[in-house]
PDB file of N, CA and C in Angstrom:
ATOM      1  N   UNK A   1    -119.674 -92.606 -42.726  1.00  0.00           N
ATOM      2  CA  UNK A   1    -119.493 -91.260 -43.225  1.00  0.00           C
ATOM      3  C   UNK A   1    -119.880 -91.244 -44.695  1.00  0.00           C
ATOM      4  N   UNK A   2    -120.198 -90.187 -44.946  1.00  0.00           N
ATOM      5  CA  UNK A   2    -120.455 -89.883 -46.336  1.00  0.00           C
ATOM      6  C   UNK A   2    -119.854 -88.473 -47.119  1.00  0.00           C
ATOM      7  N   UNK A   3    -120.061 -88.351 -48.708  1.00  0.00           N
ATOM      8  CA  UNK A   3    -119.343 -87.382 -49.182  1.00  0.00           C
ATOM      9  C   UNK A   3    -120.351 -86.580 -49.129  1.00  0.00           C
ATOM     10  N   UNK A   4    -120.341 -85.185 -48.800  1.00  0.00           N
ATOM     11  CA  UNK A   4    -121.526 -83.973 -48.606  1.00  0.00           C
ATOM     12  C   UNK A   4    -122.361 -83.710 -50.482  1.00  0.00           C
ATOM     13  N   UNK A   5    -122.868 -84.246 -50.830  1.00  0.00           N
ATOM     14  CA  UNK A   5    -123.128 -84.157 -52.092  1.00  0.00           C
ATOM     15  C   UNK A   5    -123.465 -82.855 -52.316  1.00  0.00           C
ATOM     16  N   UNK A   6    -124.143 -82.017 -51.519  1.00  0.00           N
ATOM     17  CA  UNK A   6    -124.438 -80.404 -52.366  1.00  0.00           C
ATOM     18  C   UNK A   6    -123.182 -79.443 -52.501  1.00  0.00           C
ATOM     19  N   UNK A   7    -121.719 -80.351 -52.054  1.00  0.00           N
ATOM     20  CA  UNK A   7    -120.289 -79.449 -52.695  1.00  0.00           C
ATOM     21  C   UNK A   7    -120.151 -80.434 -54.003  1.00  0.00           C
ATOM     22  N   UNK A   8    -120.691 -79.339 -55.049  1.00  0.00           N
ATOM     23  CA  UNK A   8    -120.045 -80.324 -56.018  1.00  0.00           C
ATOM     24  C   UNK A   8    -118.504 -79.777 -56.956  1.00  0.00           C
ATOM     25  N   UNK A   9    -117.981 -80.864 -57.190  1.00  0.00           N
ATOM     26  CA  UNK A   9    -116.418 -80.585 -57.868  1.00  0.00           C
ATOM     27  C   UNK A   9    -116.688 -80.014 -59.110  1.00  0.00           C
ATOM     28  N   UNK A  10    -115.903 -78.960 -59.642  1.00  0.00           N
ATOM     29  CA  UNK A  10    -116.265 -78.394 -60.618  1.00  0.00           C
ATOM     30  C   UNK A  10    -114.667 -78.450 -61.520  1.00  0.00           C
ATOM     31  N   UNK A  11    -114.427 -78.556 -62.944  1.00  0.00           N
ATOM     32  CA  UNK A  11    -113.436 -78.099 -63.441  1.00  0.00           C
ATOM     33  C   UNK A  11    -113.082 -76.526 -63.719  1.00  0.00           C
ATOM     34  N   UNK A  12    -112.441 -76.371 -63.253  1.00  0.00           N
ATOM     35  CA  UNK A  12    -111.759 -74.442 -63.456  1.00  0.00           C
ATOM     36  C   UNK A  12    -110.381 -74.670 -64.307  1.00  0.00           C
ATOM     37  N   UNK A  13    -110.702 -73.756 -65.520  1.00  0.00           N
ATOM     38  CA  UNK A  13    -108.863 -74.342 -66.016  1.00  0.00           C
ATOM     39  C   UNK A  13    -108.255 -74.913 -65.842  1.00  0.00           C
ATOM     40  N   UNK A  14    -108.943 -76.317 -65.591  1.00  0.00           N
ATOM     41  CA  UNK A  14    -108.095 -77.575 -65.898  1.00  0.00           C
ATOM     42  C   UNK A  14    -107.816 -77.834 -64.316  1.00  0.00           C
ATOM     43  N   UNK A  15    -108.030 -77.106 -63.274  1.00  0.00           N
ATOM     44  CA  UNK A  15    -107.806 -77.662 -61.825  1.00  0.00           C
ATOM     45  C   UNK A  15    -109.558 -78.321 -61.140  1.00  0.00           C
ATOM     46  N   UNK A  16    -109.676 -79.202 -60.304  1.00  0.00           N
ATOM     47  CA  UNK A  16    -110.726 -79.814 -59.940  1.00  0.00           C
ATOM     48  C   UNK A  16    -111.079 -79.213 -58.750  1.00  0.00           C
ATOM     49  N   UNK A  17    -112.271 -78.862 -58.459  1.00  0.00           N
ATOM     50  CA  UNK A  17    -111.929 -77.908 -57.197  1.00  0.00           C
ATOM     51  C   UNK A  17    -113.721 -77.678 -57.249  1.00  0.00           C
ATOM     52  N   UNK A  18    -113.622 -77.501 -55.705  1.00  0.00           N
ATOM     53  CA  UNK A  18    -115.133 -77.585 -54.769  1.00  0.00           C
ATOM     54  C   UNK A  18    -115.254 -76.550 -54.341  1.00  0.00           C
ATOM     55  N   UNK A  19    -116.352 -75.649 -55.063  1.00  0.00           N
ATOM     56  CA  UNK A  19    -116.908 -74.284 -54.102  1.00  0.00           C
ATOM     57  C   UNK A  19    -117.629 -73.775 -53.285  1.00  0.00           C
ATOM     58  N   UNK A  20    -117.166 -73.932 -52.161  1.00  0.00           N
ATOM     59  CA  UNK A  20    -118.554 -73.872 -51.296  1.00  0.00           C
ATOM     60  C   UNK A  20    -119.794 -73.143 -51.178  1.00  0.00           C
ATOM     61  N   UNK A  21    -121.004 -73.805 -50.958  1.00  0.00           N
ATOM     62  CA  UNK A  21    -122.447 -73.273 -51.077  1.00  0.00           C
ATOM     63  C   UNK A  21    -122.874 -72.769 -49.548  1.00  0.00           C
ATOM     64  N   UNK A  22    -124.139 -72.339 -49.707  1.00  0.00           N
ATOM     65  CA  UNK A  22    -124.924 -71.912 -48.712  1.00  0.00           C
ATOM     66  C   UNK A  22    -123.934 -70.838 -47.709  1.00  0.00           C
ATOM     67  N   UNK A  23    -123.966 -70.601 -46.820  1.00  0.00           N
ATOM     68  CA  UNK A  23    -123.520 -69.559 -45.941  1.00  0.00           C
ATOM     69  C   UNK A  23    -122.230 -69.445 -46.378  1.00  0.00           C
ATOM     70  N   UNK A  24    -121.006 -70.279 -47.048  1.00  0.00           N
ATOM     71  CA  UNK A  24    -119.391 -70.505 -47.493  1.00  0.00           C
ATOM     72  C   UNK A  24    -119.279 -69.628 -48.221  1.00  0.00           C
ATOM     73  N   UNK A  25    -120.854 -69.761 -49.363  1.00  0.00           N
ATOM     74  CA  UNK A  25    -120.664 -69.233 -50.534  1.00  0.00           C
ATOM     75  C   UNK A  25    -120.188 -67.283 -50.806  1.00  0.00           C
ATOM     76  N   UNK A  26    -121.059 -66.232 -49.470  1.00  0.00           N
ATOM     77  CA  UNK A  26    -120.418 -65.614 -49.244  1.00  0.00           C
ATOM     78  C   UNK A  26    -118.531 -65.231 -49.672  1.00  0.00           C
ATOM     79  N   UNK A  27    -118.150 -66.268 -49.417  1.00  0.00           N
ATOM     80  CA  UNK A  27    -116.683 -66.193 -49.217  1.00  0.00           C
ATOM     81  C   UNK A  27    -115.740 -66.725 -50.232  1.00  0.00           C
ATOM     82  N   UNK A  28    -115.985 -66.045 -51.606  1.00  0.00           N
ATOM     83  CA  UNK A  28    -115.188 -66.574 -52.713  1.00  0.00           C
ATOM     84  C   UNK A  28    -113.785 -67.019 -52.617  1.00  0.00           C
ATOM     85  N   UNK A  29    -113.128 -66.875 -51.651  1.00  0.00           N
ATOM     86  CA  UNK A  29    -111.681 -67.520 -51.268  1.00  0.00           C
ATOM     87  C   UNK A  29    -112.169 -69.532 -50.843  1.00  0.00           C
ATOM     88  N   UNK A  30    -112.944 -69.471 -50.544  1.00  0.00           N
ATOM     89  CA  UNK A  30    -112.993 -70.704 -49.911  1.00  0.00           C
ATOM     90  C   UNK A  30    -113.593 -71.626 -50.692  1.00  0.00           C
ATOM     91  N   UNK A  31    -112.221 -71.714 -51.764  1.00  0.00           N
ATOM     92  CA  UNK A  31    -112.522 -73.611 -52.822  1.00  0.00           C
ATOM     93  C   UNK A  31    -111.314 -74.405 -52.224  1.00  0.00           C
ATOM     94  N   UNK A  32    -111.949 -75.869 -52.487  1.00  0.00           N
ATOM     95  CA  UNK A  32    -111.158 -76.328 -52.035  1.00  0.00           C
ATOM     96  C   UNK A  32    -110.544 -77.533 -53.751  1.00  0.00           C
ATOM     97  N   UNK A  33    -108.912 -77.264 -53.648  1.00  0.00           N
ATOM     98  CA  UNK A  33    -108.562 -78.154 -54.597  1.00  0.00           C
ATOM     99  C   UNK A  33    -108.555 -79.653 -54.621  1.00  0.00           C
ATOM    100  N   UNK A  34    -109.196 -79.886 -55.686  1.00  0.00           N
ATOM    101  CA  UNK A  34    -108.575 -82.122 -55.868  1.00  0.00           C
ATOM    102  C   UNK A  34    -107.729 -81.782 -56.515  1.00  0.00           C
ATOM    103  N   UNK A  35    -106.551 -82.819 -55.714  1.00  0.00           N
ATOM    104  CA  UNK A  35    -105.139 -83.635 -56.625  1.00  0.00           C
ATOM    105  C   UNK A  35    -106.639 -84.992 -57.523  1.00  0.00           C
ATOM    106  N   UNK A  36    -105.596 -85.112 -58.599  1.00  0.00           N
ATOM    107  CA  UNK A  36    -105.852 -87.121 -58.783  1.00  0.00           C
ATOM    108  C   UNK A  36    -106.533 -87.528 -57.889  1.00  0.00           C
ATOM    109  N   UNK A  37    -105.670 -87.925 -57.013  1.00  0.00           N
ATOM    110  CA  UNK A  37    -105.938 -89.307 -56.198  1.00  0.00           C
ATOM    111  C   UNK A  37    -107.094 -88.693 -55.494  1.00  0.00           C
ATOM    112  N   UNK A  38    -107.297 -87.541 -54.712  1.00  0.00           N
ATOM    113  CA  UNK A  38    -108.088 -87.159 -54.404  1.00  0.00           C
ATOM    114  C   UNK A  38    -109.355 -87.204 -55.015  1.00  0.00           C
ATOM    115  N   UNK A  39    -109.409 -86.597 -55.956  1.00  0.00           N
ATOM    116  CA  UNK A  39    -110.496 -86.529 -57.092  1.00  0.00           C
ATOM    117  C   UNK A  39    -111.129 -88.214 -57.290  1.00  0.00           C
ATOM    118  N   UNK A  40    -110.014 -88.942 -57.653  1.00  0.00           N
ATOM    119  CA  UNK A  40    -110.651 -90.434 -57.655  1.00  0.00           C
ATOM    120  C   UNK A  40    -111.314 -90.882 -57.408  1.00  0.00           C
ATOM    121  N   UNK A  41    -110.614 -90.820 -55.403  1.00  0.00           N
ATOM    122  CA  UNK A  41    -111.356 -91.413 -54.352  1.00  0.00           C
ATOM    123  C   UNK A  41    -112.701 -90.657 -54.220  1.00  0.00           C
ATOM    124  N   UNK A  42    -113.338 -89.486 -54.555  1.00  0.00           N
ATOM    125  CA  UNK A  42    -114.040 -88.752 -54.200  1.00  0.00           C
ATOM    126  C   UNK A  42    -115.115 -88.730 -55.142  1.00  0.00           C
ATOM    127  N   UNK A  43    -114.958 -89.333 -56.553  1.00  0.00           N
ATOM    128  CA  UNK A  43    -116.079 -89.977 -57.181  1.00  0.00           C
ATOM    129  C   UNK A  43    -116.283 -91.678 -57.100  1.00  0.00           C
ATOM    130  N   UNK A  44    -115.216 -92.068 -56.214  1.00  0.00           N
ATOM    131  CA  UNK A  44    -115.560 -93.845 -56.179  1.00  0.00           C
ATOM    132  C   UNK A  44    -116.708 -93.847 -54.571  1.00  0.00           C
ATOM    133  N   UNK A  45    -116.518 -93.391 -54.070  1.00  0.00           N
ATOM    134  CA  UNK A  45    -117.445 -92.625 -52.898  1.00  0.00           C
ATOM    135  C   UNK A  45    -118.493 -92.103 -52.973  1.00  0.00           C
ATOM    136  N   UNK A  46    -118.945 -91.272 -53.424  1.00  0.00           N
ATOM    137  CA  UNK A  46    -120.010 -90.370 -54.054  1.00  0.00           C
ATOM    138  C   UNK A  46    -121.277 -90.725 -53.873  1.00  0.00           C
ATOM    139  N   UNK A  47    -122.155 -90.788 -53.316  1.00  0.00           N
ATOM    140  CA  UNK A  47    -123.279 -91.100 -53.373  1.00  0.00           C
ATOM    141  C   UNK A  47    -123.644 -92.793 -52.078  1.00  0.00           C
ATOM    142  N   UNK A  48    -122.507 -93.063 -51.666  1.00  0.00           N
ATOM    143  CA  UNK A  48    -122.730 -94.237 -50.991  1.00  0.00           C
ATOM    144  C   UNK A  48    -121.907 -93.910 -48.896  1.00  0.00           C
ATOM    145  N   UNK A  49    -122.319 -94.975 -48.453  1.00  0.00           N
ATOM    146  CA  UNK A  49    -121.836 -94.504 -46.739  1.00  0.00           C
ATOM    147  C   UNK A  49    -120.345 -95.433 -47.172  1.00  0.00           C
ATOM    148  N   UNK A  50    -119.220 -94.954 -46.651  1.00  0.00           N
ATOM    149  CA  UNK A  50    -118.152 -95.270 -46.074  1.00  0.00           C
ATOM    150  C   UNK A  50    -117.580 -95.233 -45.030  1.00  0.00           C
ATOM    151  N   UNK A  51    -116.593 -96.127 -44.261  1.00  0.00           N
ATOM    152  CA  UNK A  51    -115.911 -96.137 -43.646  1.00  0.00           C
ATOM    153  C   UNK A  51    -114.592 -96.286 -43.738  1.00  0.00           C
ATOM    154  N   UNK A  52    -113.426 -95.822 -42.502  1.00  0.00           N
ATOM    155  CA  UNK A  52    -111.849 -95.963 -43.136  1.00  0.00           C
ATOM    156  C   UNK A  52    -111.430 -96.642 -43.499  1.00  0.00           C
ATOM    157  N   UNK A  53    -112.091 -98.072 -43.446  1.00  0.00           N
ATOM    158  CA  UNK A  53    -111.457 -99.959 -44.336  1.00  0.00           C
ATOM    159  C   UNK A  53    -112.194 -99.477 -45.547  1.00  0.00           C
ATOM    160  N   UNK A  54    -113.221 -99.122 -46.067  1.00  0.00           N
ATOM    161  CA  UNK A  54    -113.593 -98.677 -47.278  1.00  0.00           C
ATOM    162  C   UNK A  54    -112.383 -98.306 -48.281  1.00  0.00           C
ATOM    163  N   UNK A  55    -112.107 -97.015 -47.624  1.00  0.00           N
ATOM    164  CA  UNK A  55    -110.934 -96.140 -47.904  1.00  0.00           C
ATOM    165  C   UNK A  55    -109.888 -96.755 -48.381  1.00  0.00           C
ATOM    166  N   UNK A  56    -109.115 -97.038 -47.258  1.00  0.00           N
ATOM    167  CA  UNK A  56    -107.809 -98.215 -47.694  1.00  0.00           C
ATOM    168  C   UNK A  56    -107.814 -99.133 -48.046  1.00  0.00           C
ATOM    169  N   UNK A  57    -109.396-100.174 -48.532  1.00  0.00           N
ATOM    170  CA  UNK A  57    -109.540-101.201 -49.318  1.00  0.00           C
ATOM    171  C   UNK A  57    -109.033-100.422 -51.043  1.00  0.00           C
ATOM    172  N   UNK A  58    -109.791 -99.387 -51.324  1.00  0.00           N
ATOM    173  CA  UNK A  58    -109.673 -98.607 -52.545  1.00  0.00           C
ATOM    174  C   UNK A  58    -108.562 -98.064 -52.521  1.00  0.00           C
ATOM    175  N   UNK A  59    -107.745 -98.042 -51.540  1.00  0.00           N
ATOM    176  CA  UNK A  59    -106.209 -97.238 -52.142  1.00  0.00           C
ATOM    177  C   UNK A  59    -105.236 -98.316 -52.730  1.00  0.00           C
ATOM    178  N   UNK A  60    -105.943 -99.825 -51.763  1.00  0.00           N
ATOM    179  CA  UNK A  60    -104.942-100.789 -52.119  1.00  0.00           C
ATOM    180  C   UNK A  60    -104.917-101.181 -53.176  1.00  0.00           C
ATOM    181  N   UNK A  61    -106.793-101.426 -54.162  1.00  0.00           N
ATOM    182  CA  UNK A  61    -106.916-101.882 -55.230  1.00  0.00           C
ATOM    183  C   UNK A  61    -106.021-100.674 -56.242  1.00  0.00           C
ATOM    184  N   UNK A  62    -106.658 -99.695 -55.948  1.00  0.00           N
ATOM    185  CA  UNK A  62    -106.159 -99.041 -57.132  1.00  0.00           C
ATOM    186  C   UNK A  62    -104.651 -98.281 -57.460  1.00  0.00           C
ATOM    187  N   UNK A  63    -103.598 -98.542 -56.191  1.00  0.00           N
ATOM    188  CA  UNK A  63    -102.554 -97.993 -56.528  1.00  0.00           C
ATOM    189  C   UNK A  63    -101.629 -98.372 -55.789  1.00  0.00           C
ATOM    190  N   UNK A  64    -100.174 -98.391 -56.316  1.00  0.00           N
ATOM    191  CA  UNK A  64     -99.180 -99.605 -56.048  1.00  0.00           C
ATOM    192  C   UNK A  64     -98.219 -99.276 -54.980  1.00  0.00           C
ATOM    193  N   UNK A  65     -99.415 -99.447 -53.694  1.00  0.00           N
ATOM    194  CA  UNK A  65     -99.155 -99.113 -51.996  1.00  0.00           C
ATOM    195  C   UNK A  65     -98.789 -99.986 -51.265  1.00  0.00           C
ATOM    196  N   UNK A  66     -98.270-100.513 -49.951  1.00  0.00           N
ATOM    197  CA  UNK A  66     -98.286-101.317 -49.228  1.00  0.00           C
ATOM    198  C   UNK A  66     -99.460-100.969 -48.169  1.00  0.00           C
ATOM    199  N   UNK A  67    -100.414-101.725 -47.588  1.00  0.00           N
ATOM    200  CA  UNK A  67    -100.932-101.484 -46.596  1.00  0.00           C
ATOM    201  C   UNK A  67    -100.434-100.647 -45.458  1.00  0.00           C
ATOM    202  N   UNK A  68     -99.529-100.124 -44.955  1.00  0.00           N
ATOM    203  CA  UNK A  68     -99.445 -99.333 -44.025  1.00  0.00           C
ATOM    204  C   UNK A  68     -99.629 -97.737 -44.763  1.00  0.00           C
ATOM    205  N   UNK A  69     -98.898 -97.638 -46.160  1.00  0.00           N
ATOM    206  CA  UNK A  69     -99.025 -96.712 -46.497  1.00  0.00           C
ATOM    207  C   UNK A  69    -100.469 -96.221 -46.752  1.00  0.00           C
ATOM    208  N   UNK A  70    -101.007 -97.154 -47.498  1.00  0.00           N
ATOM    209  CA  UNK A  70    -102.674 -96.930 -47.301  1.00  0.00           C
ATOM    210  C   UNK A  70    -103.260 -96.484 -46.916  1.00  0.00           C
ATOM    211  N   UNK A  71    -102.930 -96.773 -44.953  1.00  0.00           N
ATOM    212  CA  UNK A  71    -103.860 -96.500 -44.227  1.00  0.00           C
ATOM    213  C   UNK A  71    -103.464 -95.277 -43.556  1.00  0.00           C
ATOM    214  N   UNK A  72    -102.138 -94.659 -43.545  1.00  0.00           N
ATOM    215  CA  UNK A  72    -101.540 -93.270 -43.656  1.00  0.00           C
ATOM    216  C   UNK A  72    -102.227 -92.505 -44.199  1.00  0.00           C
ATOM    217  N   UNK A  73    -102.349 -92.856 -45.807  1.00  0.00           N
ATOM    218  CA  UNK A  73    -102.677 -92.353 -46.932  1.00  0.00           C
ATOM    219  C   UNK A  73    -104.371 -91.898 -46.694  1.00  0.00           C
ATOM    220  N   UNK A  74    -105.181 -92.870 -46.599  1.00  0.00           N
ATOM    221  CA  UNK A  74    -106.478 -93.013 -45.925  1.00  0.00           C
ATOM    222  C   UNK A  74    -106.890 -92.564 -45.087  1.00  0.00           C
ATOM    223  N   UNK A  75    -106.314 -91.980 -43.882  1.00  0.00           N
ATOM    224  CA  UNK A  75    -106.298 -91.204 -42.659  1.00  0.00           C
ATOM    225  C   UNK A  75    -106.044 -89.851 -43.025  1.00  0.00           C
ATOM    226  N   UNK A  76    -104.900 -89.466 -43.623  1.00  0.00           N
ATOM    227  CA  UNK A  76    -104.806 -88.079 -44.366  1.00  0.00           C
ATOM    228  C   UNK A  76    -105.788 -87.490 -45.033  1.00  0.00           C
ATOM    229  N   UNK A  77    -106.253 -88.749 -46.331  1.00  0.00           N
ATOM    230  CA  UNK A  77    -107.822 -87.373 -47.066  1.00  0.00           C
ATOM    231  C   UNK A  77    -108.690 -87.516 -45.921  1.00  0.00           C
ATOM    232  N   UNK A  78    -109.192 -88.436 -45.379  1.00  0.00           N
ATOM    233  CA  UNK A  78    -110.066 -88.244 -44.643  1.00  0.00           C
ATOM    234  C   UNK A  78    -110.230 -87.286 -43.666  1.00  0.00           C
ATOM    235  N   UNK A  79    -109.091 -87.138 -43.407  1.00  0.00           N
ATOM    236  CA  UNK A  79    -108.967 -85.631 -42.579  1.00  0.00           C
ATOM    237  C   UNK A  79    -109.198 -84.387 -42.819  1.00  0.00           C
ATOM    238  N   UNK A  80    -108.360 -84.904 -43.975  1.00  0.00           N
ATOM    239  CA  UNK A  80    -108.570 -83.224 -44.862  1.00  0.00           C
ATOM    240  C   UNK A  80    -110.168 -83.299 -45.681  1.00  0.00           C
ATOM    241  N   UNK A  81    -110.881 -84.498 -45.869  1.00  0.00           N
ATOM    242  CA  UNK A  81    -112.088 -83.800 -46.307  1.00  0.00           C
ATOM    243  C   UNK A  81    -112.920 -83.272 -45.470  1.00  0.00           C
ATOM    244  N   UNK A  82    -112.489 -83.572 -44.051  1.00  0.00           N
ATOM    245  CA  UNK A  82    -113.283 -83.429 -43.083  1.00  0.00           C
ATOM    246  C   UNK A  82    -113.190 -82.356 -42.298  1.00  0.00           C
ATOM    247  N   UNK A  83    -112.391 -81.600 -42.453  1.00  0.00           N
ATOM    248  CA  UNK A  83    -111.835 -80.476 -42.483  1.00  0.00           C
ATOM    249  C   UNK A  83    -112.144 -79.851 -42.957  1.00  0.00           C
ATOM    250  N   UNK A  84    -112.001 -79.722 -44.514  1.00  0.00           N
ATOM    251  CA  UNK A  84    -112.718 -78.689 -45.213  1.00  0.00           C
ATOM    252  C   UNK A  84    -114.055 -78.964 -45.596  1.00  0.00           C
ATOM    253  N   UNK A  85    -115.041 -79.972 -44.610  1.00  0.00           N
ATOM    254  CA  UNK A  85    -115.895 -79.966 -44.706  1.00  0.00           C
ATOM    255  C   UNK A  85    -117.110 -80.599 -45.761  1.00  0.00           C
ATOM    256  N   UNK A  86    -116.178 -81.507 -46.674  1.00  0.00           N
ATOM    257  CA  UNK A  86    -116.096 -82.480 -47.767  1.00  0.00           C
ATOM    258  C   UNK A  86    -116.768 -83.944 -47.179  1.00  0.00           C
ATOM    259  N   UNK A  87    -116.808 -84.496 -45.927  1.00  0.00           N
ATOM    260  CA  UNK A  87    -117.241 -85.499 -45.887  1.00  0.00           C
ATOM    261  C   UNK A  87    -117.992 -84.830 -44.144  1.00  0.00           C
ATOM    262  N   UNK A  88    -119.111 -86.055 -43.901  1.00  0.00           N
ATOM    263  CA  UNK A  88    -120.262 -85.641 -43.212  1.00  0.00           C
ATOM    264  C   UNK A  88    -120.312 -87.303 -42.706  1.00  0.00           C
ATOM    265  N   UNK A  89    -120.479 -86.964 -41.242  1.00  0.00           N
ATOM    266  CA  UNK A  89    -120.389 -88.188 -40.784  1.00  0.00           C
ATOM    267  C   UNK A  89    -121.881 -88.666 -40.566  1.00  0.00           C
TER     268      UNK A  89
END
């Protein structure tokens, strides 16, 4: 999977947040917000293919998780980017 590169994250008063293009764009309700961690993971990604050990390799390095939580943790954005259409398999 990969991150859809033509949503790009934009700063808005200080919140991080993705506006959708092409046919979305129509529909000024539909940004989607980064937390942190979100935001993180979503420029350590950027430009390269991943998979979900990708994911929870980078949650483990960078923040003070146990592996199960990780992969909770890892399963959740991935969902939700995929959802709102943020990652492209």
């Amino acid at each position: 999977m990969k991150i859809d590169s033509r949503k790009k994250v934009r700063d808005v008063a200080g919140e991080h947040i993705v506006m959708m293009q092409g046919k979305e764009a129509t529909d000024m309700t539909r940004v989607v917000a980064l937390n942190a961690s979100a935001l993180h993971l979503h420029g350590l990604l950027l430009g390269r293919e991943f998979n979900d050990e990708d994911v929870v390799r980078l949650m483990l390095d960078e923040y003070d998780v146990d592996e199960a939580t990780a992969r909770r943790d890892a399963a959740a954005w991935i969902e939700s980017m995929k959802r709102e259409g943020l990652i492209i398999d």
